[in-house]
Protein backbone atom coordinates (compact mmCIF):
# COMPACT_ATOMS: atom_id res chain seq x y z
CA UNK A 1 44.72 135.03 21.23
CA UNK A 2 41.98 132.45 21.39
CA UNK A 3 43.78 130.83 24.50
CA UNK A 4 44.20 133.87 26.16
CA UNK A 5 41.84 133.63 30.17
CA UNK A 6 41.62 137.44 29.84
CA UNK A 7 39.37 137.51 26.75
CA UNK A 8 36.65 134.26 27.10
CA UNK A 9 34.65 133.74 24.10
CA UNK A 10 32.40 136.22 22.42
CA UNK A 11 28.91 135.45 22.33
CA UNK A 12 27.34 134.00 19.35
CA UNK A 13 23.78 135.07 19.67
CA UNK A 14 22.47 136.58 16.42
CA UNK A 15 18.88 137.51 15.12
CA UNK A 16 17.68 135.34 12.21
CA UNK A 17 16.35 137.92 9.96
CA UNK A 18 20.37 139.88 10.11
CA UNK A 19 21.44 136.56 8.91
CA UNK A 20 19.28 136.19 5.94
CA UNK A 21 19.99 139.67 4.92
CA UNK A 22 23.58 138.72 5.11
CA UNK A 23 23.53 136.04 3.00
CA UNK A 24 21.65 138.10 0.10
CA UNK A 25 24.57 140.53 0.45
CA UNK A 26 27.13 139.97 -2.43
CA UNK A 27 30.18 140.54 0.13
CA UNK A 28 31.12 139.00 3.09
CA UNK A 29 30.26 141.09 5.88
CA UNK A 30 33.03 139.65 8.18
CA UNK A 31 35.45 140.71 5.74
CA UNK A 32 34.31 144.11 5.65
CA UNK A 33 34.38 143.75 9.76
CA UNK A 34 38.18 142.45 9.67
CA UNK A 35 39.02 145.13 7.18
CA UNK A 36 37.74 148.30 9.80
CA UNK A 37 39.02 146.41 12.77
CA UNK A 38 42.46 146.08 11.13
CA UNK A 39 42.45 142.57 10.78
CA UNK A 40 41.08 138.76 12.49
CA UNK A 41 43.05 139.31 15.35
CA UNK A 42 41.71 142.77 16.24
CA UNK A 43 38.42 141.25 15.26
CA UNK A 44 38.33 138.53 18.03
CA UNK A 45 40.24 140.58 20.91
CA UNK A 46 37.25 143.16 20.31
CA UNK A 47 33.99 140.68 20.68
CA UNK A 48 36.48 139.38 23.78
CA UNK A 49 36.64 142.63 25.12
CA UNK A 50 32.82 143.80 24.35
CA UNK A 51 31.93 140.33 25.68
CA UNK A 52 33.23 141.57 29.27
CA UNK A 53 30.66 144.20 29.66
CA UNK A 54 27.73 142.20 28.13
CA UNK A 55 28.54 139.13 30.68
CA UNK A 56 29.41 141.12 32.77
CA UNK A 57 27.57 139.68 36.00
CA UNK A 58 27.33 142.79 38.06
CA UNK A 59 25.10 144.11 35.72
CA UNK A 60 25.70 147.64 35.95
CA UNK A 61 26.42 148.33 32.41
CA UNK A 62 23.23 147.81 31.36
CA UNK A 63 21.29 150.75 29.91
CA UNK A 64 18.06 149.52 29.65
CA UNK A 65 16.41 152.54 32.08
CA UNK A 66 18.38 155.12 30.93
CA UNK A 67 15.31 157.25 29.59
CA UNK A 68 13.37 156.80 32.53
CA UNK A 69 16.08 157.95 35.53
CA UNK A 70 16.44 161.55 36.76
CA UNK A 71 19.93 163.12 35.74
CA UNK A 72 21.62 163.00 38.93
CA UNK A 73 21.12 159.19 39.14
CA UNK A 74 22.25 159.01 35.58
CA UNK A 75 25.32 160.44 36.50
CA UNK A 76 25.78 158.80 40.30
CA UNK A 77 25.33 154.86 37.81
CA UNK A 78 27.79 156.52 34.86
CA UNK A 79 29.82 156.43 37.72
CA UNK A 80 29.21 152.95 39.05
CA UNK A 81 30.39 151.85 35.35
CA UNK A 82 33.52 153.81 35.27
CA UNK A 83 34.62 152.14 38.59
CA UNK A 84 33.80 148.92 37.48
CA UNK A 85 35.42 149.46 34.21
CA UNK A 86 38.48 150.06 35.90
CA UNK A 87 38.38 147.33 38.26
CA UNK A 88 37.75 144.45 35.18
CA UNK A 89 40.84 146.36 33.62
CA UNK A 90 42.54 146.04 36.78
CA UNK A 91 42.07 142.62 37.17
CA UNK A 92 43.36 141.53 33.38
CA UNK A 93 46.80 143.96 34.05
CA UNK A 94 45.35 145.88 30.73
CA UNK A 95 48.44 148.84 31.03
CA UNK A 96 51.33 146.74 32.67
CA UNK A 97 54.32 147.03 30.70
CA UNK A 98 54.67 143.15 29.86
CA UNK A 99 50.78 143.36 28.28
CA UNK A 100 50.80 142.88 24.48
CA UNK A 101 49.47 146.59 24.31
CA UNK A 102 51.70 148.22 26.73
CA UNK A 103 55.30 146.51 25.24
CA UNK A 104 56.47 149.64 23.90
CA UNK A 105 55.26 152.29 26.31
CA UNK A 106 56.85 155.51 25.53
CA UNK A 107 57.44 156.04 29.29
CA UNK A 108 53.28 155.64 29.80
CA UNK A 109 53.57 154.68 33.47
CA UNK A 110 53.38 151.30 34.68
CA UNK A 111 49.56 150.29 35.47
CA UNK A 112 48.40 153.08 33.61
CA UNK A 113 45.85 151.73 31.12
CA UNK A 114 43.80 155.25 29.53
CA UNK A 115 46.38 154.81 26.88
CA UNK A 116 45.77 150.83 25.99
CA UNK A 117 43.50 150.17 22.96
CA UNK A 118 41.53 148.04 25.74
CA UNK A 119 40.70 150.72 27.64
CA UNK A 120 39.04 152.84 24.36
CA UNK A 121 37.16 149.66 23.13
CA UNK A 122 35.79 148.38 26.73
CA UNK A 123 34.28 152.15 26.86
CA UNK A 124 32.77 152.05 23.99
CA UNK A 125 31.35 148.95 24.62
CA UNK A 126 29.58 150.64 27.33
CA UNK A 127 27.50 152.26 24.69
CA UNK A 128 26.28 155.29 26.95
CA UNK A 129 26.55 159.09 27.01
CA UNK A 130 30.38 159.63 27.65
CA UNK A 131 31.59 158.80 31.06
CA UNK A 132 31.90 161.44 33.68
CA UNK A 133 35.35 161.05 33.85
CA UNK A 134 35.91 161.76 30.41
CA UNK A 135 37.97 164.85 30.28
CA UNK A 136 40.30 162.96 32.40
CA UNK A 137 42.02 161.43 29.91
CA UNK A 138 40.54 163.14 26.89
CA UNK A 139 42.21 166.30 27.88
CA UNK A 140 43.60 166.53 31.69
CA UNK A 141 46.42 163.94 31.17
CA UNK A 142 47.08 164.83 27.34
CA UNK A 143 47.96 168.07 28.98
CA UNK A 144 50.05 167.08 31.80
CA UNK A 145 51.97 164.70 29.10
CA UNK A 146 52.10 167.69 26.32
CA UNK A 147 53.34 170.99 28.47
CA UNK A 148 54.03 170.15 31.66
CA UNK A 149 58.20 169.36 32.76
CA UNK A 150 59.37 165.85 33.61
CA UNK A 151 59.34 167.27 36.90
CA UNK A 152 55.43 167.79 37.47
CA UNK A 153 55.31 164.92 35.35
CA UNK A 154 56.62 162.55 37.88
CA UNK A 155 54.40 164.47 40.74
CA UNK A 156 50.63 164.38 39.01
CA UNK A 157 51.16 161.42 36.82
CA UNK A 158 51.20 158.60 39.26
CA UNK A 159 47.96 160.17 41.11
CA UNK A 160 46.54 160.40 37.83
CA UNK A 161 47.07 157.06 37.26
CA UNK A 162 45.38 155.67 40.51
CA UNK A 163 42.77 157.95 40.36
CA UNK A 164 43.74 160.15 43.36
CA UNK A 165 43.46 162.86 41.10
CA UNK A 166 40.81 163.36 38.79
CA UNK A 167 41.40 166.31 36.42
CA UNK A 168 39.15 168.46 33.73
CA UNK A 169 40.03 170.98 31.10
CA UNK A 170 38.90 174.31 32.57
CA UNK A 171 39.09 176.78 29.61
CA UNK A 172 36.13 177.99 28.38
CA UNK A 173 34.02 181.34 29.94
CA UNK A 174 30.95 182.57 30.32
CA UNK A 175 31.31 185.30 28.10
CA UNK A 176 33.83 183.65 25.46
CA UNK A 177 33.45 180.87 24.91
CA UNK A 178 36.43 179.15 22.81
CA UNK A 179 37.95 182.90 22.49
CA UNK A 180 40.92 181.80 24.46
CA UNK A 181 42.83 185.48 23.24
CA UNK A 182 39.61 187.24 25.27
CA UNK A 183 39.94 185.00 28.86
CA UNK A 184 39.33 187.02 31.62
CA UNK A 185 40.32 184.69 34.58
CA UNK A 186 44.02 185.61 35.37
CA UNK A 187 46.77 183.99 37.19
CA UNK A 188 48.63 186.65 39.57
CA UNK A 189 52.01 185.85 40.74
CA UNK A 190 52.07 186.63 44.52
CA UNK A 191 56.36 186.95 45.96
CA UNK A 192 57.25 185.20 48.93
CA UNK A 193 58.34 188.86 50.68
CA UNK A 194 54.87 190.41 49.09
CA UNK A 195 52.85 187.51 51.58
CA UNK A 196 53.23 184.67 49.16
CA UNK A 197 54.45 181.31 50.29
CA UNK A 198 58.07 180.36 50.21
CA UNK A 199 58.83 180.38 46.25
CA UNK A 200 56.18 182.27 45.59
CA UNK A 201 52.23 181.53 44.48
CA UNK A 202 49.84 182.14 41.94
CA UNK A 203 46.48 183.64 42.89
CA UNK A 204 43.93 182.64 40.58
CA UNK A 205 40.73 185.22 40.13
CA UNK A 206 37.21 185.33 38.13
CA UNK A 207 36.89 188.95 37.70
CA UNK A 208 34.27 189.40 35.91
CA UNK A 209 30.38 187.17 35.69
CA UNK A 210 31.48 186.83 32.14
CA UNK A 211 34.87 184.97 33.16
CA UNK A 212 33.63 182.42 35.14
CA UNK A 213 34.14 179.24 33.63
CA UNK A 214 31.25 177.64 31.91
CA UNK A 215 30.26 174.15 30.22
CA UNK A 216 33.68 172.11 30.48
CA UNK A 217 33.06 168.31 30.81
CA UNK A 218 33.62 166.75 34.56
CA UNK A 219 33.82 169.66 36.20
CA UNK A 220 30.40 169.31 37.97
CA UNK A 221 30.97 167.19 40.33
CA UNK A 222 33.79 164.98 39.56
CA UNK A 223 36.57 166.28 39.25
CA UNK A 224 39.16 167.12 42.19
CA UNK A 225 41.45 169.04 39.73
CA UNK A 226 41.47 171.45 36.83
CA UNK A 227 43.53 172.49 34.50
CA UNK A 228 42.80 176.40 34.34
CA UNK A 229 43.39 178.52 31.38
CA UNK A 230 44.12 181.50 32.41
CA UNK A 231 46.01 185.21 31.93
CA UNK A 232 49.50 185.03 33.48
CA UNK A 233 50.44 188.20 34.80
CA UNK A 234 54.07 187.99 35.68
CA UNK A 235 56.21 189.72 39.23
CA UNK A 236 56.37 192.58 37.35
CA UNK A 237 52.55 192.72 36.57
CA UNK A 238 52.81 192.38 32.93
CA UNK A 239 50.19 190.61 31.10
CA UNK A 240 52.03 187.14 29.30
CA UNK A 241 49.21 186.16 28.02
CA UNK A 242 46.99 182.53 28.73
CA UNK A 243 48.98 179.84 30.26
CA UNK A 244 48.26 176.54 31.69
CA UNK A 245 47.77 176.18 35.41
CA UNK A 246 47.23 173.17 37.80
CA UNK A 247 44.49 173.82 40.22
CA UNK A 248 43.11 171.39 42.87
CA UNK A 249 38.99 172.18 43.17
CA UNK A 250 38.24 169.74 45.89
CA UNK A 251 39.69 167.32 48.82
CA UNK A 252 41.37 164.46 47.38
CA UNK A 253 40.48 162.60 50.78
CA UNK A 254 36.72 163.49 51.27
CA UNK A 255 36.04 165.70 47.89
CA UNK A 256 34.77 169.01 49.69
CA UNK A 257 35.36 171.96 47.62
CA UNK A 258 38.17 174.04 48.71
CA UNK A 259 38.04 177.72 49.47
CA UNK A 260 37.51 180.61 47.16
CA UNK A 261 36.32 177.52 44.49
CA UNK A 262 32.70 177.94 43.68
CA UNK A 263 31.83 175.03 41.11
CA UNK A 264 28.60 172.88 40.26
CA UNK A 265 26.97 171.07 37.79
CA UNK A 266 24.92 173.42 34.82
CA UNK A 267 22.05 171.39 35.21
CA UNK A 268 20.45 168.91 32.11
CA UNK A 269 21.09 169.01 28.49
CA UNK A 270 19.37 167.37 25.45
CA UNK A 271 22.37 164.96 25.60
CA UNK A 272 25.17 163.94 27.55
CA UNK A 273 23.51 163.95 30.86
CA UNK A 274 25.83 161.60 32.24
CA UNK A 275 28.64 164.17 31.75
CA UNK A 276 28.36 166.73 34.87
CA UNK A 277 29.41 169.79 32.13
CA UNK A 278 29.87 172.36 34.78
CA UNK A 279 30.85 176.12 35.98
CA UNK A 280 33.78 177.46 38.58
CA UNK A 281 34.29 181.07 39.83
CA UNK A 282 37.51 181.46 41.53
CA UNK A 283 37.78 183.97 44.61
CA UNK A 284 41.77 184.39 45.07
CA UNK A 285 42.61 181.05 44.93
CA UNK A 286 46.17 180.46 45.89
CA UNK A 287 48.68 177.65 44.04
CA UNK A 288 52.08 176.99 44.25
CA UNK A 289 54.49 178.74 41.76
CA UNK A 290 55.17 175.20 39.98
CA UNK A 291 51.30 174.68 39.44
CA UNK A 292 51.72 176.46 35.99
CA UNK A 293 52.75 174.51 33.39
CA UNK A 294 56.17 175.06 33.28
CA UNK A 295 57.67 172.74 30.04
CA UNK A 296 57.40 175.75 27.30
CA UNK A 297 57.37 178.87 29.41
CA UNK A 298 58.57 179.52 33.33
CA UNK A 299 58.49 182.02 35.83
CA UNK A 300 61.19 182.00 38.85
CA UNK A 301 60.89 183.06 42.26
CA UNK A 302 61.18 186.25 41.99
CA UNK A 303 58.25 186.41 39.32
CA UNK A 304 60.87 186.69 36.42
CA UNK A 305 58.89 185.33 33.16
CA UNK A 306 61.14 183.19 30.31
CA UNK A 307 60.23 181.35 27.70
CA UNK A 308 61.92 177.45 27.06
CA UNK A 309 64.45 178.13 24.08
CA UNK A 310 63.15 176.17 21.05
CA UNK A 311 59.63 175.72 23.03
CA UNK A 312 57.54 178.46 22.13
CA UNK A 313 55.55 177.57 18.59
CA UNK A 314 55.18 174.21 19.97
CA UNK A 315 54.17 175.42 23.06
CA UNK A 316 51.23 177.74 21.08
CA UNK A 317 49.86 174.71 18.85
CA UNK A 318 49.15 172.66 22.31
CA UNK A 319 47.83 175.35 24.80
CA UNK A 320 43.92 174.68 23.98
């Protein structure tokens, strides 16, 4: 590990006081360090790692002015660290398939590196509100992975992967909250002979103030994508309850917001101001029939609703 170019020595600055208090202590605090790190190894591949954004000669991880920057800057230099973040991962090939933390995959795509232990322990490194990417791969991609068909899988995942797509976890309302049973925003399938698209659509509607979605993570401003939660009513206009649906908010070329998509940031918090928590009304938006989530449950052209055999309890303990 030691010899390894991608991880250059840790630095070995350390206050004078800490170590007297250390050596009153009747255990040895790098024991108790190896023991929560899971062992030496782990130890020195994490100062490597944490060394990267401390050295880091950019500077743009540092947080010194935090507390003294308007939110919206906060937010636009949150940013500046994300990119960066992925361009030092980048450059050590933290996610390719012959790393020592990619070797056994379980088809995580080549390059992909929000799954490495690298990736998890270079953020928190960063030792800042949560990124504004966040939901990304906290919840976007976990759902993609968890209900989605190989199919879609092999569509989204690659421009997940190089960032073309940038997604968010659109389920909470304005008037629920985490109530997922009482969601009012509804998916609507449209037939191709009823003015639909060829295969069919989904129109995707805030009725109500109180549906509009309210406070999920990276909606704000950065995200391009969502994944909706939202009331599936079927081609025979029967209410199937909440499913999953893919829905693209803005331009993944110049990020303009696309129409009938009202979104925008909720404005500051006592924390997390780097995370752009945000609202979206939708106004009839129109998605492709295989935008829903289609692994557990599908609906055919002709707006016929079925449920995956074997699918369906699973399918319940991963919606939300």
């Amino acid at each position: 590990m030691s010899d390894d170019p991608r991880y250059p020595a840790p630095l070995q600055t350390r206050s004078p006081d800490l170590l007297t208090e250390r050596r009153s202590t009747p255990f040895t605090p790098l024991r108790i360090t190896h023991f929560i790190d899971g062992g030496p190894t782990h130890t020195d591949r994490r100062r490597r790692l944490e060394s990267w954004i401390v050295r880091d000669p950019t500077g743009i991880f540092s947080n010194d002015s935090n507390n003294y920057i308007h939110r919206t800057e906060r937010h636009t230099r949150a940013l500046a660290k994300f990119t960066r973040l992925v361009e030092l991962c980048r450059a050590a090939g933290i996610g390719s398939n012959d790393s020592t933390s990619n070797s056994n995959n379980n088809g995580i795509l080549e390059g992909e590196i929000i799954f490495t232990p690298e990736f998890y322990t270079l953020v928190s490194a960063i030792a800042d509100d949560p990124l504004p990417p966040s939901l990304h791969w906290v919840m976007f991609v976990p759902n993609i992975l968890t209900l989605c068909d190989d199919e879609q899988q092999s569509n989204w995942l690659p421009l997940c992967r190089d960032w073309k797509m940038i997604g968010c976890y659109a389920q909470t309302e304005l008037g629920h909250g985490s109530n997922i049973r009482a969601l009012e925003t509804t998916a609507t399938f449209l037939k191709q002979e009823n003015g639909g698209k060829e295969g069919g659509e989904w129109i995707i509607h805030s009725p109500t103030l109180t549906s509009w979605k309210f406070w999920p993570g990276t909606l704000g401003k950065t995200a391009n994508h969502a994944m909706v939660i939202a009331r599936l009513i079927d081609g025979e206009g029967i209410d199937r309850g909440i499913h999953n649906f893919l829905v693209p908010l803005r331009s993944m070329e110049d990020h303009t917001l696309l129409p009938g998509v009202e979104t925008g940031d909720i404005g500051p918090k006592i924390g997390y101001n780097n995370m752009d928590n945000g609202f979206a009304r939708f106004d009839g938006v129109k998605i492709p029939r295989r935008n829903m989530a289609m692994r557990f449950a599908k609906v055919d052209e002709e707006g016929r609703y079925t449920k995956i055999s074997g699918g369906a309890e699973d399918a319940a303990s991963k919606v939300a």
